[in-house]
N, C-alpha and C. Protein backbone atom coordinates (compact mmCIF):
# COMPACT_ATOMS: atom_id res chain seq x y z
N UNK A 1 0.84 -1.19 0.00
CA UNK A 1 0.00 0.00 0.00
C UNK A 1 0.88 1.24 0.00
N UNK A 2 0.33 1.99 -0.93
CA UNK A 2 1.39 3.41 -0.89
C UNK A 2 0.80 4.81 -0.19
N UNK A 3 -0.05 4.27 0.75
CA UNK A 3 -0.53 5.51 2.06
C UNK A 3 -1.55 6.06 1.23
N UNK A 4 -2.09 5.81 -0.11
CA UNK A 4 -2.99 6.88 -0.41
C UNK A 4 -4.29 6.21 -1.38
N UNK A 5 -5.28 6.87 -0.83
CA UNK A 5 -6.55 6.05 -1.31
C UNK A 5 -6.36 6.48 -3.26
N UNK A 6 -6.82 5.15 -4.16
CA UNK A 6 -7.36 5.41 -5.25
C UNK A 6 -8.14 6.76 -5.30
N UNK A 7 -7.99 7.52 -6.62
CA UNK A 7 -9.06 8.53 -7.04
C UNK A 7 -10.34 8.57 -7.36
N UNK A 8 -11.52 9.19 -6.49
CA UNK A 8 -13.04 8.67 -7.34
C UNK A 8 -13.35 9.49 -8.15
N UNK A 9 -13.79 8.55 -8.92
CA UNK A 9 -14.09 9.82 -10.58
C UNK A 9 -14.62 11.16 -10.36
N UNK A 10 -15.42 11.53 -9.51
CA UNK A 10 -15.80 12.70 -9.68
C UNK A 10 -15.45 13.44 -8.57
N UNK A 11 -14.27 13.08 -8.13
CA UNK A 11 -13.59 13.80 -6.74
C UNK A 11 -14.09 13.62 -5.16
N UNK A 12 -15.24 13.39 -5.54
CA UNK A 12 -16.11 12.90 -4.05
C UNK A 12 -15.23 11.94 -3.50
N UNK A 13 -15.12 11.53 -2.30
CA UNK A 13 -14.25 10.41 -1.50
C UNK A 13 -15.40 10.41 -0.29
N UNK A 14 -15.66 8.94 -0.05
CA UNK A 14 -16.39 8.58 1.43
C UNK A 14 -15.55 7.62 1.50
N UNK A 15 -14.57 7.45 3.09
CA UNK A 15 -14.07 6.64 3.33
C UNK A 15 -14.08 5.74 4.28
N UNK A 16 -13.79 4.46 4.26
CA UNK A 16 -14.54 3.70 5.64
C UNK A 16 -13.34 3.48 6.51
N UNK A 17 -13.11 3.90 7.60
CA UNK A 17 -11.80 3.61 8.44
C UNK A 17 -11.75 2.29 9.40
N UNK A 18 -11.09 1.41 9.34
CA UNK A 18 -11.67 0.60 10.11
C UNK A 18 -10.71 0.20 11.02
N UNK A 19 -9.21 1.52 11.40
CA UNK A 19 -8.93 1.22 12.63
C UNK A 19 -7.94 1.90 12.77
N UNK A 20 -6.90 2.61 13.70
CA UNK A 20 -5.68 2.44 13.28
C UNK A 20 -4.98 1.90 14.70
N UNK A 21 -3.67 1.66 14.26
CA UNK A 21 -2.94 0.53 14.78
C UNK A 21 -1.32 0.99 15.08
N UNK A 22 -0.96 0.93 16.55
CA UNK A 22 0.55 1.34 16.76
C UNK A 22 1.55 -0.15 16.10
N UNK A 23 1.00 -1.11 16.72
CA UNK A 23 1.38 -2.05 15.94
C UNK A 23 1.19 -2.69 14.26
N UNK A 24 2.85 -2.31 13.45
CA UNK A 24 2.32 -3.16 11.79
C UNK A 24 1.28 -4.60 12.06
N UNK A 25 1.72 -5.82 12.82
CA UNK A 25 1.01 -6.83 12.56
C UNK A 25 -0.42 -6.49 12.21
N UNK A 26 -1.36 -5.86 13.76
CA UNK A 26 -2.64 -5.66 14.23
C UNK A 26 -2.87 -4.80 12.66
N UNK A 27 -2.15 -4.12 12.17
CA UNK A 27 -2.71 -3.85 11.07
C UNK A 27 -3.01 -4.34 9.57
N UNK A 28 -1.49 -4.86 9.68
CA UNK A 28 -2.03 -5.89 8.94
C UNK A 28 -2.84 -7.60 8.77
N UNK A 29 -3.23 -7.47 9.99
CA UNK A 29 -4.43 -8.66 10.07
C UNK A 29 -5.86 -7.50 9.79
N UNK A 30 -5.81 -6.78 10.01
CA UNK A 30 -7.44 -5.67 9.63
C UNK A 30 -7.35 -5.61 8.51
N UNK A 31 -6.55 -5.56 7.83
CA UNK A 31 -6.10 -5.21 6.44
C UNK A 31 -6.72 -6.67 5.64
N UNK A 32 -6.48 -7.75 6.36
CA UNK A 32 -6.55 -8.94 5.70
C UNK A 32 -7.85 -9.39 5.84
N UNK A 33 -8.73 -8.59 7.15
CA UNK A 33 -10.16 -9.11 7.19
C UNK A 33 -10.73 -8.58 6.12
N UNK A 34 -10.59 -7.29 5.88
CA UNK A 34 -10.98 -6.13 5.03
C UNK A 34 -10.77 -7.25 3.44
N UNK A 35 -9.98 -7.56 3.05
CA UNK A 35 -9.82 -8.60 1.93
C UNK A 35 -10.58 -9.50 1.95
N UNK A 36 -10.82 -10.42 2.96
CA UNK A 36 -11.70 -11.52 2.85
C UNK A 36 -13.27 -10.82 2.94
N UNK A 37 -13.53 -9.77 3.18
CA UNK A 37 -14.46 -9.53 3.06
C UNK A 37 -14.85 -8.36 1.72
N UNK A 38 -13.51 -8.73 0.82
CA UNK A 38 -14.03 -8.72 -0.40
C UNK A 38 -13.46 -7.10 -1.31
N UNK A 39 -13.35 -6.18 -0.04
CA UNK A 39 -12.61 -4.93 -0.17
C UNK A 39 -11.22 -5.01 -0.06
N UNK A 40 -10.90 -3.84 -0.90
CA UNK A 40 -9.66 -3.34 -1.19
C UNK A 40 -8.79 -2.28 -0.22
N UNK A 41 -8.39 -2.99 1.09
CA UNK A 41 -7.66 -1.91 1.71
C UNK A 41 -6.34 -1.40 1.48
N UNK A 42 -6.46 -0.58 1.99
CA UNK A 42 -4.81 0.47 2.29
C UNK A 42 -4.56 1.33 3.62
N UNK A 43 -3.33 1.07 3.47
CA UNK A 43 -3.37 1.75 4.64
C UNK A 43 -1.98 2.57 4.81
N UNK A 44 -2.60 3.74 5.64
CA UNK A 44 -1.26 4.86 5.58
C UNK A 44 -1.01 5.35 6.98
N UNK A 45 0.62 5.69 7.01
CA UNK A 45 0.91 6.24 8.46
C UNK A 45 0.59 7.52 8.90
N UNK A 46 0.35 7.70 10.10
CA UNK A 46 -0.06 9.05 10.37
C UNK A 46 1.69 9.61 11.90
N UNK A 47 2.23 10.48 11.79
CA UNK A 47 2.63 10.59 13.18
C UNK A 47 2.53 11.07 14.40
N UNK A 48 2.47 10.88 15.22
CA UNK A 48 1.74 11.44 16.33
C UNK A 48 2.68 11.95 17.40
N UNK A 49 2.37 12.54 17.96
CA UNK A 49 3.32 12.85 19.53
C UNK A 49 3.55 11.42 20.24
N UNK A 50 2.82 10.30 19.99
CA UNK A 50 2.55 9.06 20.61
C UNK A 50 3.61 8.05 19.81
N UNK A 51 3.60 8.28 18.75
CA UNK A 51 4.84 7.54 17.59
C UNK A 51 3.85 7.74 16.52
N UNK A 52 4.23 6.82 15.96
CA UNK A 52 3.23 6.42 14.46
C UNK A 52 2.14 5.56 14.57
N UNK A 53 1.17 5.54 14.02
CA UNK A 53 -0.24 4.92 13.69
C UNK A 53 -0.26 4.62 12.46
N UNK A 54 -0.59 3.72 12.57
CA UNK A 54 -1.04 2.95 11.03
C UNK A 54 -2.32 3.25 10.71
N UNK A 55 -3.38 4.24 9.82
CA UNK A 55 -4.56 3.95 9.64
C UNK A 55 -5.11 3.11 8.95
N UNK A 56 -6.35 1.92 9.04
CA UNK A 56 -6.29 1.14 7.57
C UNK A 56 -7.62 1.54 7.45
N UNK A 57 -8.15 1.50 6.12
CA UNK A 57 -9.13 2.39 5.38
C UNK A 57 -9.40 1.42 4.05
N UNK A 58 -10.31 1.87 4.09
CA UNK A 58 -11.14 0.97 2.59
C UNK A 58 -11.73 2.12 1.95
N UNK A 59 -11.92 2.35 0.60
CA UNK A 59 -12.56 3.47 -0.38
C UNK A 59 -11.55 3.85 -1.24
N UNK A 60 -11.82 5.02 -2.01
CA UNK A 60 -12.97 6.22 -1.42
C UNK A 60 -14.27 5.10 -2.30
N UNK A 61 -14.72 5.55 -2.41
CA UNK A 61 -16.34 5.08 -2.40
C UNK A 61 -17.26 6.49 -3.21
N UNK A 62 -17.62 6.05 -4.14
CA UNK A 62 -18.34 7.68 -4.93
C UNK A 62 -19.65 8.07 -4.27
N UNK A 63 -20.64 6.76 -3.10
CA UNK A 63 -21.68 7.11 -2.81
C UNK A 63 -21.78 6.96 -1.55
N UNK A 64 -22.54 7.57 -0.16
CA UNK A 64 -22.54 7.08 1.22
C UNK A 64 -23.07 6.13 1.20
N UNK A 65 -24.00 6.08 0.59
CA UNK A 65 -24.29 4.21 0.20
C UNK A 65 -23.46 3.13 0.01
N UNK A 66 -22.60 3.15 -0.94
CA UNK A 66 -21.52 2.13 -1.13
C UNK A 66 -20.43 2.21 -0.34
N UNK A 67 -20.43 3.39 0.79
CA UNK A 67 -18.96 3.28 2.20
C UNK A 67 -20.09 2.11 2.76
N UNK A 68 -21.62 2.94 3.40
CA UNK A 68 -22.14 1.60 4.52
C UNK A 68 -22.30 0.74 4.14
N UNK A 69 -22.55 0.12 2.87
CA UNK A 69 -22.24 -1.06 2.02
C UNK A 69 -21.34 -2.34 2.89
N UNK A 70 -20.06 -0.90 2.45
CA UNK A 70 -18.98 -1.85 2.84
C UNK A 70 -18.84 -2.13 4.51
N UNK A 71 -19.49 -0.94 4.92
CA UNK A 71 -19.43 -1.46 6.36
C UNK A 71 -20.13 -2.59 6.81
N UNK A 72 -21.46 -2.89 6.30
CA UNK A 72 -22.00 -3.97 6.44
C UNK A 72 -20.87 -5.29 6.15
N UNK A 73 -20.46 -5.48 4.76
CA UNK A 73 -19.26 -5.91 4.73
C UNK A 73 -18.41 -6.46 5.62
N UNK A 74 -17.55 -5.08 6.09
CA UNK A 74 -16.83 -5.76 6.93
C UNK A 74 -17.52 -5.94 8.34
N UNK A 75 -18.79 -5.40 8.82
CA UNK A 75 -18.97 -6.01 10.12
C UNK A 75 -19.24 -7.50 10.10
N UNK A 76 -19.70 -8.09 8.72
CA UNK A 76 -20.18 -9.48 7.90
C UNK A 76 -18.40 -10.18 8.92
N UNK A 77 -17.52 -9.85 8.65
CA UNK A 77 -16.45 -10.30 8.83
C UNK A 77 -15.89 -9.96 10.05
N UNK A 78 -16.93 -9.45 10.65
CA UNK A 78 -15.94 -9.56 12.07
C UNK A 78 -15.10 -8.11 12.22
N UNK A 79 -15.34 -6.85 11.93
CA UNK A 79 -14.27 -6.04 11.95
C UNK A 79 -15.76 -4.44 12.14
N UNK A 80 -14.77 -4.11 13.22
CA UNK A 80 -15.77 -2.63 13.08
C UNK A 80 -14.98 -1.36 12.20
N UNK A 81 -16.09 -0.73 11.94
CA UNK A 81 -15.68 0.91 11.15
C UNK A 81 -16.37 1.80 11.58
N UNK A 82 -15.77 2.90 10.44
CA UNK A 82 -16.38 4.20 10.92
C UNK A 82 -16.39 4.86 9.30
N UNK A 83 -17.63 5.64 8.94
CA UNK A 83 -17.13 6.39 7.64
C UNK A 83 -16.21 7.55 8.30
N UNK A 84 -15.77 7.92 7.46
CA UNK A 84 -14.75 9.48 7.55
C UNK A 84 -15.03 9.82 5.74
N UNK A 85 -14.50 11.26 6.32
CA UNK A 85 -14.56 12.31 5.06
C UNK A 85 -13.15 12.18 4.94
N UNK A 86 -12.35 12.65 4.03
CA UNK A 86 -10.74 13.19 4.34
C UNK A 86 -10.72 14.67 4.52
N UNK A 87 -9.56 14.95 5.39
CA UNK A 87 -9.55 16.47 5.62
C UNK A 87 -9.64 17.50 4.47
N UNK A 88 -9.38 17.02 3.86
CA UNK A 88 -9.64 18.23 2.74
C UNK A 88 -11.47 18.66 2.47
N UNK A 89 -11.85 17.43 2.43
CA UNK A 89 -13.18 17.22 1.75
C UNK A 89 -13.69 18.30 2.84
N UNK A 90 -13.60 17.98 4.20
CA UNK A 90 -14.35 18.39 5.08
C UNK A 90 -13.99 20.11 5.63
N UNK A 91 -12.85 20.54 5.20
CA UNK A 91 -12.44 21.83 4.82
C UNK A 91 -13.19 22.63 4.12
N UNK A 92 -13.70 22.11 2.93
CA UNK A 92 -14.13 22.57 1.32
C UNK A 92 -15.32 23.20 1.47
């Protein structure tokens, strides 16, 4: 993963976050539920006063429909989320 969500065609982004993680493993096992349940994750570092965080995220998604989609999805698999906007979006 190269820290940065795919582009949605018409610039809109809804993104589903479904965790982040001080530890790589813990992230990458979320990462791997997120797969078996059929989505395409990624995931990028954030740094913190705390160290680094791993966020892992599924989207963007062009409709709020198709983020809770996927949340259904991954709760199907055992994994909780949250939608998010990205900071920009929510700037704009």
């Amino acid at each position: 993963a190269d820290g940065k969500p795919p582009a949605a065609p018409d610039g809109r982004k809804f993104l589903v976050q479904i965790g982040a993680y001080s530890n790589v493993q813990s992230a990458r096992n979320m990462s791997d539920k997120a797969a078996q349940a059929g989505l395409r994750p990624y995931q990028e570092t954030v740094k913190t006063a705390q160290g680094d965080w791993i966020r892992v995220r599924v989207g963007p998604f062009p409709t709020r429909q198709d983020a809770e989609r996927a949340q259904q999805d991954l709760k199907r698999a055992g994994a909780r989320s949250m939608l998010v906007l990205p900071v920009e979006q929510m700037l704009a």
